[in-house]
Protein backbone atom coordinates (compact mmCIF):
# COMPACT_ATOMS: atom_id res chain seq x y z
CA UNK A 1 -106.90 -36.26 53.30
CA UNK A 2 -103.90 -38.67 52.45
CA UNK A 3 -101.40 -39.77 54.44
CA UNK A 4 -98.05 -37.92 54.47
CA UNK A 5 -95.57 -40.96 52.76
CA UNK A 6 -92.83 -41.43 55.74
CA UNK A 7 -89.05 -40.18 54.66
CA UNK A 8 -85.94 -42.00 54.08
CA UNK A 9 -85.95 -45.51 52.21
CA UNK A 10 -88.62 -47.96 51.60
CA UNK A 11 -88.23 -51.61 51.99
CA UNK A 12 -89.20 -53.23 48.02
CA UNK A 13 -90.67 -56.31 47.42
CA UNK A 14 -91.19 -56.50 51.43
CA UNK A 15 -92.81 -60.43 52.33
CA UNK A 16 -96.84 -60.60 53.28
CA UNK A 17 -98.67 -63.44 54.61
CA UNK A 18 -99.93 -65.81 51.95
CA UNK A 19 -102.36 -68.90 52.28
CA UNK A 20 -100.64 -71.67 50.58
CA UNK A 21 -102.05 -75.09 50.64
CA UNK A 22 -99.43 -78.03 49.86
CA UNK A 23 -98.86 -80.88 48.70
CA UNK A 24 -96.14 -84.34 50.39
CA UNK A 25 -93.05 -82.98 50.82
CA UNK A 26 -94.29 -79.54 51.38
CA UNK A 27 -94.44 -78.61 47.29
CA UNK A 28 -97.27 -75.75 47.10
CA UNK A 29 -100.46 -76.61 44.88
CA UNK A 30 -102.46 -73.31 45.86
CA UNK A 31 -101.32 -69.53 46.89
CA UNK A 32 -103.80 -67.68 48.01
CA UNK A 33 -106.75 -69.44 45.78
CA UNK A 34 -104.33 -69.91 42.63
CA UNK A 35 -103.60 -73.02 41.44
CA UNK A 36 -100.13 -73.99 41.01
CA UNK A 37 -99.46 -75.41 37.12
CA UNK A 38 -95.76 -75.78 37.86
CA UNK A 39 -92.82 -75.51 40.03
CA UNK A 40 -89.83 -73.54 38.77
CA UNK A 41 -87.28 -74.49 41.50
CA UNK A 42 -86.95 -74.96 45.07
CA UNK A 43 -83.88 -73.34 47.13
CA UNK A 44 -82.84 -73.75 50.93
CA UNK A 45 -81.65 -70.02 52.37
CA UNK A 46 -80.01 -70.50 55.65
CA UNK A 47 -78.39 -67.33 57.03
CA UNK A 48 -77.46 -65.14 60.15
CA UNK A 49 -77.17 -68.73 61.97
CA UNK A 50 -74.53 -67.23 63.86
CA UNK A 51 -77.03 -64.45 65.64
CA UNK A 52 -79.48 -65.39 68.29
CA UNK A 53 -82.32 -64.61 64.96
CA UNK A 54 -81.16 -66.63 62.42
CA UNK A 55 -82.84 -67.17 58.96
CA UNK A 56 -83.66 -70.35 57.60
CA UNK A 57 -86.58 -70.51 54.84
CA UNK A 58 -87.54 -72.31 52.19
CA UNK A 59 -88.23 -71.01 49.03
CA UNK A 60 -90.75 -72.12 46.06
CA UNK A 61 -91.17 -70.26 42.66
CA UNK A 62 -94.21 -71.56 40.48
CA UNK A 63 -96.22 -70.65 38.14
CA UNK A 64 -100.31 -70.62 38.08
CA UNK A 65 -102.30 -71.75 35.87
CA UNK A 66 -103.06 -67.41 35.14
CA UNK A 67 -99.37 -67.54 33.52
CA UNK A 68 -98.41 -65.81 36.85
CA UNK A 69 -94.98 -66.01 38.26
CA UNK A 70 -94.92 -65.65 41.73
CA UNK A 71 -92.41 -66.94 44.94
CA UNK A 72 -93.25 -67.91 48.19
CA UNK A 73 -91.26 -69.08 51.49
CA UNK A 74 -91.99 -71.22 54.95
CA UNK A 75 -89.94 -69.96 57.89
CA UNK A 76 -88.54 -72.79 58.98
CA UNK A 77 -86.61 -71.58 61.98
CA UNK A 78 -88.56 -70.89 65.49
CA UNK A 79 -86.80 -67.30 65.95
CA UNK A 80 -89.72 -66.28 63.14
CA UNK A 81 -93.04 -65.93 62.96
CA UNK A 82 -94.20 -69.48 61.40
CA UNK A 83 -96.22 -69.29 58.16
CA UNK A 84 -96.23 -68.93 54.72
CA UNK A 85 -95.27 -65.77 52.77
CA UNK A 86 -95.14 -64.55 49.36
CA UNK A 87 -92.96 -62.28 47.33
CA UNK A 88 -93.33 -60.56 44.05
C-alpha cells in the first residue's frame, strides 16, 4: 500500500547531505564518489543576518568527469547544521 502524498506545496530541489572531499582552500575534488573535472564558479550567499538564524553558505558548481552538472554548499554559519550538501 503507498503512502498517501501530503497536500499543499512541495519544497523543489530541497538540499540533502552530500560527502564531498576537498581540496586547499576548500575547492571540492569528490561529491559523493564523483570526481570533480572542473569548477564552474564559486559564490558567497550571506542572508537573513539580521535574524537570530542567519544564512551564510558557500556555494560550488562543477562538473564530473560523467559530464554531470551538479552544485553543492558548506554552511558556514553555526545557527546550521555543519556539513556539506548538494543540490540539483
Amino acid at each position: 500500500m503507498s503512502r498517501p502524498r501530503p497536500l499543499g506545496p512541495r519544497r523543489l530541489n530541497e538540499p540533502r547531505p552530500a560527502r564531498v572531499r576537498t581540496a586547499a582552500g576548500g575547492r571540492p575534488v569528490t561529491i559523493d564518489g564523483r570526481t570533480v573535472e572542473a569548477v564552474r564558479e564559486t559564490w558567497l550567499v550571506e542572508d537573513r543576518w539580521w535574524t537570530v538564524r542567519p544564512l551564510r553558505r558557500r556555494y560550488w558548481e562543477v562538473v564530473t568527469t560523467c559530464g554531470r552538472d551538479l552544485v553543492v554548499f558548506r554552511e558556514l554559519d553555526t545557527a546550521h547544521p555543519p556539513g556539506w550538501f548538494a543540490q540539483r
